[in-house]
PDB file of N, CA and C in Angstrom:
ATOM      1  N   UNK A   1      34.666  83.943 -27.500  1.00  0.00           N
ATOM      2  CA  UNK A   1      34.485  82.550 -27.813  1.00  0.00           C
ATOM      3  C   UNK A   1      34.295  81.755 -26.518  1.00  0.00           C
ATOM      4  N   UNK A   2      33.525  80.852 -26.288  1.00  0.00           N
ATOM      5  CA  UNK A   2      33.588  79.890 -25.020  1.00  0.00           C
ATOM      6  C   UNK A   2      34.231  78.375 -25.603  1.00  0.00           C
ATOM      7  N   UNK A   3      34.738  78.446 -24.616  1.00  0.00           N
ATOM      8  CA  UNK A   3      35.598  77.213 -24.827  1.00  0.00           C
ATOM      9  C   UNK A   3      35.745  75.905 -23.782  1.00  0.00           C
ATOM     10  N   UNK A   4      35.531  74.749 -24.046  1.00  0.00           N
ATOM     11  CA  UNK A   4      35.421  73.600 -23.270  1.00  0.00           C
ATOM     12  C   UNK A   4      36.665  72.747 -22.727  1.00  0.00           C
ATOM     13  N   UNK A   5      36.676  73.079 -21.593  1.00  0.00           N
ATOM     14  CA  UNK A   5      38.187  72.567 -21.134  1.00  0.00           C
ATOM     15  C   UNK A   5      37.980  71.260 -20.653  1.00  0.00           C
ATOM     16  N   UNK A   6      38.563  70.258 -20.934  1.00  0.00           N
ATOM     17  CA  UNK A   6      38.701  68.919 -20.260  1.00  0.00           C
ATOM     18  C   UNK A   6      39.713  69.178 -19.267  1.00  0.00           C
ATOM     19  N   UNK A   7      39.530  68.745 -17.676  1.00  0.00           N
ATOM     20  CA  UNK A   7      40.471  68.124 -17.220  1.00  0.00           C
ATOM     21  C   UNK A   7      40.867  67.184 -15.732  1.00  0.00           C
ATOM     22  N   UNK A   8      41.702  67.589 -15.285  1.00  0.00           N
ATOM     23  CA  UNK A   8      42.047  65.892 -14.374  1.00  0.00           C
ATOM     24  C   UNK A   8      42.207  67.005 -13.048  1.00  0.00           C
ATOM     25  N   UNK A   9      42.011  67.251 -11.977  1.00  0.00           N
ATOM     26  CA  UNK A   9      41.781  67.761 -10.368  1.00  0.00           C
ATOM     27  C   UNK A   9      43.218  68.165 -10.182  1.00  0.00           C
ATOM     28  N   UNK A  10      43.985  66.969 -10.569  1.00  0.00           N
ATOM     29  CA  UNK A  10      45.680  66.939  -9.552  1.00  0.00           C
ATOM     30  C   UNK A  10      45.984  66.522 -10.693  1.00  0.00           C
ATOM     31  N   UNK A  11      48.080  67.564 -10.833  1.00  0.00           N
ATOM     32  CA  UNK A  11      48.882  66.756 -11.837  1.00  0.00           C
ATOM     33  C   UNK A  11      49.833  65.715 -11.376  1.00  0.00           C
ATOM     34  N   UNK A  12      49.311  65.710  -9.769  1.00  0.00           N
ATOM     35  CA  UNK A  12      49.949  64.130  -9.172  1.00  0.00           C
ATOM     36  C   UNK A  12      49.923  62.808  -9.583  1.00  0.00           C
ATOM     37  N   UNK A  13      48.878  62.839 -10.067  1.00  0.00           N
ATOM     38  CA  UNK A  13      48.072  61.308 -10.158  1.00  0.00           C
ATOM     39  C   UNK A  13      47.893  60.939 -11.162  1.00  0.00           C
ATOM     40  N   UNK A  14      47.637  60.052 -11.485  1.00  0.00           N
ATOM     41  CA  UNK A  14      48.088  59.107 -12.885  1.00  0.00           C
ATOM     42  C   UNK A  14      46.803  59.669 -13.408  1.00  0.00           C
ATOM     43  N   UNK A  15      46.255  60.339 -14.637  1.00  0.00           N
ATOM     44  CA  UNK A  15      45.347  60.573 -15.436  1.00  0.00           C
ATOM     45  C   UNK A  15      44.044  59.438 -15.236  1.00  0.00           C
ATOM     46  N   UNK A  16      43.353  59.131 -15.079  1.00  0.00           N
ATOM     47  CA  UNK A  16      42.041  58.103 -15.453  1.00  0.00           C
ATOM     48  C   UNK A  16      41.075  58.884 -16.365  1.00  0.00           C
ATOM     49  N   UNK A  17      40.435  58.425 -17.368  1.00  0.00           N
ATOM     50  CA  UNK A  17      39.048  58.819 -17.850  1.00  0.00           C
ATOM     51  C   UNK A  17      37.916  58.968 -16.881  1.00  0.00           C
ATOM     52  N   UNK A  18      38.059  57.960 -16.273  1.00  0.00           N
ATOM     53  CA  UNK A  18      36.710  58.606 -15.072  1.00  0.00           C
ATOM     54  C   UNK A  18      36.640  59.937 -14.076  1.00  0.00           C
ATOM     55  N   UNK A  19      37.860  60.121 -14.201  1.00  0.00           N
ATOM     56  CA  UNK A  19      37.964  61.232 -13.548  1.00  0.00           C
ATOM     57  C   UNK A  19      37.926  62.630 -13.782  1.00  0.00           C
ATOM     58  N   UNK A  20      37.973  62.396 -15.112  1.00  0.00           N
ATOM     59  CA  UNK A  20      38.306  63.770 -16.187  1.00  0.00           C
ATOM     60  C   UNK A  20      36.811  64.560 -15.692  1.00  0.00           C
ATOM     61  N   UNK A  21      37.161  65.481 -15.873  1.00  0.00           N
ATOM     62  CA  UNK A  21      35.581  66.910 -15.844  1.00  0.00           C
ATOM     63  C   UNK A  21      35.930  68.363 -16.487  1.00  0.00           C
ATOM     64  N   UNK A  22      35.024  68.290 -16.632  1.00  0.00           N
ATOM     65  CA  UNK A  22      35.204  69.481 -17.594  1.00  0.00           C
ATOM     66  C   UNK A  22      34.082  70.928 -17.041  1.00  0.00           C
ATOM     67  N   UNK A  23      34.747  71.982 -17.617  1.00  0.00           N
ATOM     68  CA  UNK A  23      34.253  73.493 -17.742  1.00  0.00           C
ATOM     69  C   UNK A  23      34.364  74.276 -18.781  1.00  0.00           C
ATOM     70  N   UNK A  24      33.462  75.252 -18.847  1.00  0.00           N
ATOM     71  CA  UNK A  24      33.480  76.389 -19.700  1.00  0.00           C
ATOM     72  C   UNK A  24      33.966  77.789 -19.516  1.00  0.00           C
ATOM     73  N   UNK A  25      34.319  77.988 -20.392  1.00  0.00           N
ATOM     74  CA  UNK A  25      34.996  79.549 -20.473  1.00  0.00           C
ATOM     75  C   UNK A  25      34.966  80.145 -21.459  1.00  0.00           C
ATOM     76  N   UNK A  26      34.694  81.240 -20.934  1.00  0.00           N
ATOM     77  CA  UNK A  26      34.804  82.584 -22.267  1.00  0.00           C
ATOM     78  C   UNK A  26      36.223  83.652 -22.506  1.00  0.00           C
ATOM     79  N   UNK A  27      36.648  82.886 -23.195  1.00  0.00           N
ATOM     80  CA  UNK A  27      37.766  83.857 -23.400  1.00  0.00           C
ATOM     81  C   UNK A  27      37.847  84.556 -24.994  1.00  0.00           C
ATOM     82  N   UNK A  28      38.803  85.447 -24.938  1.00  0.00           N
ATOM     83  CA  UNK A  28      39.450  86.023 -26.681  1.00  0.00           C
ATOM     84  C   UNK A  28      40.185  84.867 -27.367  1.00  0.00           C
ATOM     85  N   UNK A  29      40.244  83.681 -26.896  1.00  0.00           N
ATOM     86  CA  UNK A  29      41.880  83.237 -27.082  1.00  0.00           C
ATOM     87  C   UNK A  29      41.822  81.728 -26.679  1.00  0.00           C
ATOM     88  N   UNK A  30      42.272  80.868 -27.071  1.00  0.00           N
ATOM     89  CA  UNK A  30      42.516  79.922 -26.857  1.00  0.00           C
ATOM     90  C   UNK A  30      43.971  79.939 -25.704  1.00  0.00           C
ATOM     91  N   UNK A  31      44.405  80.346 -25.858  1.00  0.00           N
ATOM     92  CA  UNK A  31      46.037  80.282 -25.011  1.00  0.00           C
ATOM     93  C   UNK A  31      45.530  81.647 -23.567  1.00  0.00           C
ATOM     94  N   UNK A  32      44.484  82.553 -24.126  1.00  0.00           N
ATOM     95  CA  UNK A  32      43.793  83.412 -22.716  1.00  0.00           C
ATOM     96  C   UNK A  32      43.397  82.337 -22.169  1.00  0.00           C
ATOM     97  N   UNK A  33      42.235  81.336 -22.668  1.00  0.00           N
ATOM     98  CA  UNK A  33      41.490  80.276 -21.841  1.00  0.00           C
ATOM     99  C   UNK A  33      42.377  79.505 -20.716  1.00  0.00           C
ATOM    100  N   UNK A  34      43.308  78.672 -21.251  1.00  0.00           N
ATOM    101  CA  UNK A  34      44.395  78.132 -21.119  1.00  0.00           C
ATOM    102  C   UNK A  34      44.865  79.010 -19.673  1.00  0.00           C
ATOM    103  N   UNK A  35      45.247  79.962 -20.303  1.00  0.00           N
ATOM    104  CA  UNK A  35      46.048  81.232 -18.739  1.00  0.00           C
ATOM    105  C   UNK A  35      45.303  81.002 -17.474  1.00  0.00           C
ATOM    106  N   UNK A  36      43.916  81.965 -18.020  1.00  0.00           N
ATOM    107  CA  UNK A  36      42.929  81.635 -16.387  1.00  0.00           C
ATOM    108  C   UNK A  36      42.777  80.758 -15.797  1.00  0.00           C
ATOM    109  N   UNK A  37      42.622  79.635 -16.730  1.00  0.00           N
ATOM    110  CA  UNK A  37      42.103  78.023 -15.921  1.00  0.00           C
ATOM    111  C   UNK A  37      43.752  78.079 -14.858  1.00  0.00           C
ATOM    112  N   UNK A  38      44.306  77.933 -15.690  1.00  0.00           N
ATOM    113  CA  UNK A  38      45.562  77.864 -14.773  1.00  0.00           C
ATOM    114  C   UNK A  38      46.247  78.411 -13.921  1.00  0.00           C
ATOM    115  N   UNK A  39      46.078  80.052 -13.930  1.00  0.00           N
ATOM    116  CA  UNK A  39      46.440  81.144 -13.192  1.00  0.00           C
ATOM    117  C   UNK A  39      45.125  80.523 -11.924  1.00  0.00           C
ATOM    118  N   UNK A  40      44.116  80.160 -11.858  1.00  0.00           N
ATOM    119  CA  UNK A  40      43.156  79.988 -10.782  1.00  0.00           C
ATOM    120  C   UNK A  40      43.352  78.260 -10.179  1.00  0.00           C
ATOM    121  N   UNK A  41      43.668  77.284 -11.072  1.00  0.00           N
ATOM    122  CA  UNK A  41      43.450  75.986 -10.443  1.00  0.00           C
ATOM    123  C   UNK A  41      45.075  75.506 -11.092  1.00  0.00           C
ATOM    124  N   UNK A  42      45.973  76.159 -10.226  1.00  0.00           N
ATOM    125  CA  UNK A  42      47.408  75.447 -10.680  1.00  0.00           C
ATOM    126  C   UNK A  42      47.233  73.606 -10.591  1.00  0.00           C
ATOM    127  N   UNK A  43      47.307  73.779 -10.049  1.00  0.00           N
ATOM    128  CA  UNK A  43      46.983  71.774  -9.858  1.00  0.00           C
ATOM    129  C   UNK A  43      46.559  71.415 -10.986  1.00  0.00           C
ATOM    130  N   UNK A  44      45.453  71.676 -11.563  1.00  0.00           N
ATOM    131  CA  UNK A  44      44.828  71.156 -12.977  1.00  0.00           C
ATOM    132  C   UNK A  44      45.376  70.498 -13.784  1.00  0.00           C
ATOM    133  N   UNK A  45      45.590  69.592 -14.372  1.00  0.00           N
ATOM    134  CA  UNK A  45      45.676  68.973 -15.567  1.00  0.00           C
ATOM    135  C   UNK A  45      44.822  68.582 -16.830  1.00  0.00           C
ATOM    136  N   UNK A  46      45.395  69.980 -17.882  1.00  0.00           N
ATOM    137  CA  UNK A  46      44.504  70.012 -18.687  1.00  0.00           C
ATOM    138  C   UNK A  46      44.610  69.098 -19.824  1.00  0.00           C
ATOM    139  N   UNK A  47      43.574  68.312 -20.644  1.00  0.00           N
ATOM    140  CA  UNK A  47      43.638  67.698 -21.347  1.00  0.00           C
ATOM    141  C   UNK A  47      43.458  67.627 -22.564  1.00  0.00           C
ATOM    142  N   UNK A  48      42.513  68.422 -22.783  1.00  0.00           N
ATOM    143  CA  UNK A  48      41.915  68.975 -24.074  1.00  0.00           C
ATOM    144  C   UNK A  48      41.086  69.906 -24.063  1.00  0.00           C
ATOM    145  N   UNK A  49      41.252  71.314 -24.767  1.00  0.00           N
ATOM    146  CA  UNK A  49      40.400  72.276 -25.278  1.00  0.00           C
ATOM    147  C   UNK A  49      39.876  72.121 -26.667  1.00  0.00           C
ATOM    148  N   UNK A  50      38.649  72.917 -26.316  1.00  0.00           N
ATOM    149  CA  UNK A  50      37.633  73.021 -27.371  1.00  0.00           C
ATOM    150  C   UNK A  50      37.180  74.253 -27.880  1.00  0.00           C
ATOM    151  N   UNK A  51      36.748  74.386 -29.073  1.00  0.00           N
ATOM    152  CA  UNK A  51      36.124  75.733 -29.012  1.00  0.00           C
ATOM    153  C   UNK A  51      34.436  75.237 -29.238  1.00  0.00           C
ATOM    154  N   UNK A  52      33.661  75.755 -28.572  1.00  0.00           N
ATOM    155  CA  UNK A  52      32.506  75.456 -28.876  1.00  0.00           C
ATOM    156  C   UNK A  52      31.533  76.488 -29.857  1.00  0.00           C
ATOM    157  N   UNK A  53      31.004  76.376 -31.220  1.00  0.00           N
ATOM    158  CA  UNK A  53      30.239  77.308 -31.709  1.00  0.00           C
ATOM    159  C   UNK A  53      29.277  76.763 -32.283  1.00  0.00           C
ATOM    160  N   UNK A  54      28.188  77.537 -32.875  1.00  0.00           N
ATOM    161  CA  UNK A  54      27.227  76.888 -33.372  1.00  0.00           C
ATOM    162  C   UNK A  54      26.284  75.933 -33.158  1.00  0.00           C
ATOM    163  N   UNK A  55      25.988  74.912 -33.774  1.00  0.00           N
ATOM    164  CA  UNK A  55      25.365  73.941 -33.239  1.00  0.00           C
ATOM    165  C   UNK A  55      25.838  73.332 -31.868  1.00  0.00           C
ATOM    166  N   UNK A  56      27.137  72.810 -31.938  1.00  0.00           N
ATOM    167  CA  UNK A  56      27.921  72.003 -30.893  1.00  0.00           C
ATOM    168  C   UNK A  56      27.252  72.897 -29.394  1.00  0.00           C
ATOM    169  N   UNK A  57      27.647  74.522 -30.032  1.00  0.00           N
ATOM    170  CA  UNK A  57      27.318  75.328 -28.213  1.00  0.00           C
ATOM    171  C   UNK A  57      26.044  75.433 -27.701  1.00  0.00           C
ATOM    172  N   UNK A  58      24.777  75.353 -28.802  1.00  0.00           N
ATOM    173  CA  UNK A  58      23.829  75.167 -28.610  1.00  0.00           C
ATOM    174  C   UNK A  58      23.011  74.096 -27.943  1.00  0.00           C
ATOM    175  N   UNK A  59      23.644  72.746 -28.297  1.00  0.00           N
ATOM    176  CA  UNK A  59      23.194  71.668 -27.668  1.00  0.00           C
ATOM    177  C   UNK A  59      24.268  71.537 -26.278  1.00  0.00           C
ATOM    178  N   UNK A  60      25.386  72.253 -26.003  1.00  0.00           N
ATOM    179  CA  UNK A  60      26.364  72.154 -24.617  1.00  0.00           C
ATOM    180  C   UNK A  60      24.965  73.305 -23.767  1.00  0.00           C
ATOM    181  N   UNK A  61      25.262  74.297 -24.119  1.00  0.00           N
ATOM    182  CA  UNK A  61      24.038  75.168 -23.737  1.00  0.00           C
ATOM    183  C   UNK A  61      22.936  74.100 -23.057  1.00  0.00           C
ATOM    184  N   UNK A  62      22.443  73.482 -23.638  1.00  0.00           N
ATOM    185  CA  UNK A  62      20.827  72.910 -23.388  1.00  0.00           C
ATOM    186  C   UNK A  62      21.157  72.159 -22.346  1.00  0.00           C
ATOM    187  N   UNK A  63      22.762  71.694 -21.653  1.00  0.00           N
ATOM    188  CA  UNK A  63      22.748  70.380 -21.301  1.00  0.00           C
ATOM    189  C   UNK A  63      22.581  71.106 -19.592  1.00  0.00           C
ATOM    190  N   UNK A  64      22.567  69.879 -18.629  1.00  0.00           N
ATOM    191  CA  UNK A  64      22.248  70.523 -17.089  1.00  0.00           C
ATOM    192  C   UNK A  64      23.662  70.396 -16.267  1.00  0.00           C
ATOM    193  N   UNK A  65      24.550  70.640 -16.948  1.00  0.00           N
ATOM    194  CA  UNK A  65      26.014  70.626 -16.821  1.00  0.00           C
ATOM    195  C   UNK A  65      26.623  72.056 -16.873  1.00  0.00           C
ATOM    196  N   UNK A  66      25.992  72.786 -18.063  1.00  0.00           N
ATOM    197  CA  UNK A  66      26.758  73.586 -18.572  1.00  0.00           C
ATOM    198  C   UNK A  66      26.173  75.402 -17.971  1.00  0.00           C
ATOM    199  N   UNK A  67      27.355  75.965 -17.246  1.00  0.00           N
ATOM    200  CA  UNK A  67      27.722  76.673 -16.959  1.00  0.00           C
ATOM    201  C   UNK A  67      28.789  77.719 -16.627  1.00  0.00           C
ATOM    202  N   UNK A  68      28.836  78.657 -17.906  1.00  0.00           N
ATOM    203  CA  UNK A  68      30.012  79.582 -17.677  1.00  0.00           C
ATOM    204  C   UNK A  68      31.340  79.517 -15.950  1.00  0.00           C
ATOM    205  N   UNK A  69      32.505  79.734 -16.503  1.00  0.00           N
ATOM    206  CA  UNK A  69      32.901  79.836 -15.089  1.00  0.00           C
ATOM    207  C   UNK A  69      33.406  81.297 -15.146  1.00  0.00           C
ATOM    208  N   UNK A  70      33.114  81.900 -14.118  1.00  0.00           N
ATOM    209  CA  UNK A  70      34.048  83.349 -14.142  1.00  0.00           C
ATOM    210  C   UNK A  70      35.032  83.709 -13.358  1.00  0.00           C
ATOM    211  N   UNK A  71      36.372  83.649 -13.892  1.00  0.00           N
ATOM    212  CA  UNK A  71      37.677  84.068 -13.138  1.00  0.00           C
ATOM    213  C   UNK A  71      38.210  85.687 -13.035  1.00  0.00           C
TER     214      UNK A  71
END
């Protein structure tokens, strides 16, 4: 499954929306996804996961943003 992670750089700092960014991942698992992002970018503050399928991944796919990350 690939899955769309929202999140914030540092869990220092007060959250903003402008700051939020996001990545993709392929994991088995929602709570695997979750692991790597975090086992690789402790700092992170995650905000919201997604699962992306179907239509939704198709048009994330098309966008000039979107690129797998591999941990």
């Amino acid at each position: 499954m690939i899955f769309k992670i929202y999140y914030q750089e540092s869990k220092k700092e007060m959250p903003r929306r402008e700051n939020t960014r996001s990545l993709y991942i392929e994991a088995d698992s929602q709570p695997e996804a979750i692991k790597r992002v975090e086992d690789h970018n402790p700092d992170f503050n995650l905000e919201q996961i997604e699962v992306l399928e179907g239509k939704t991944l198709e048009y994330e796919q098309q966008g000039v943003n979107y690129k797998l990350v591999e941990y």
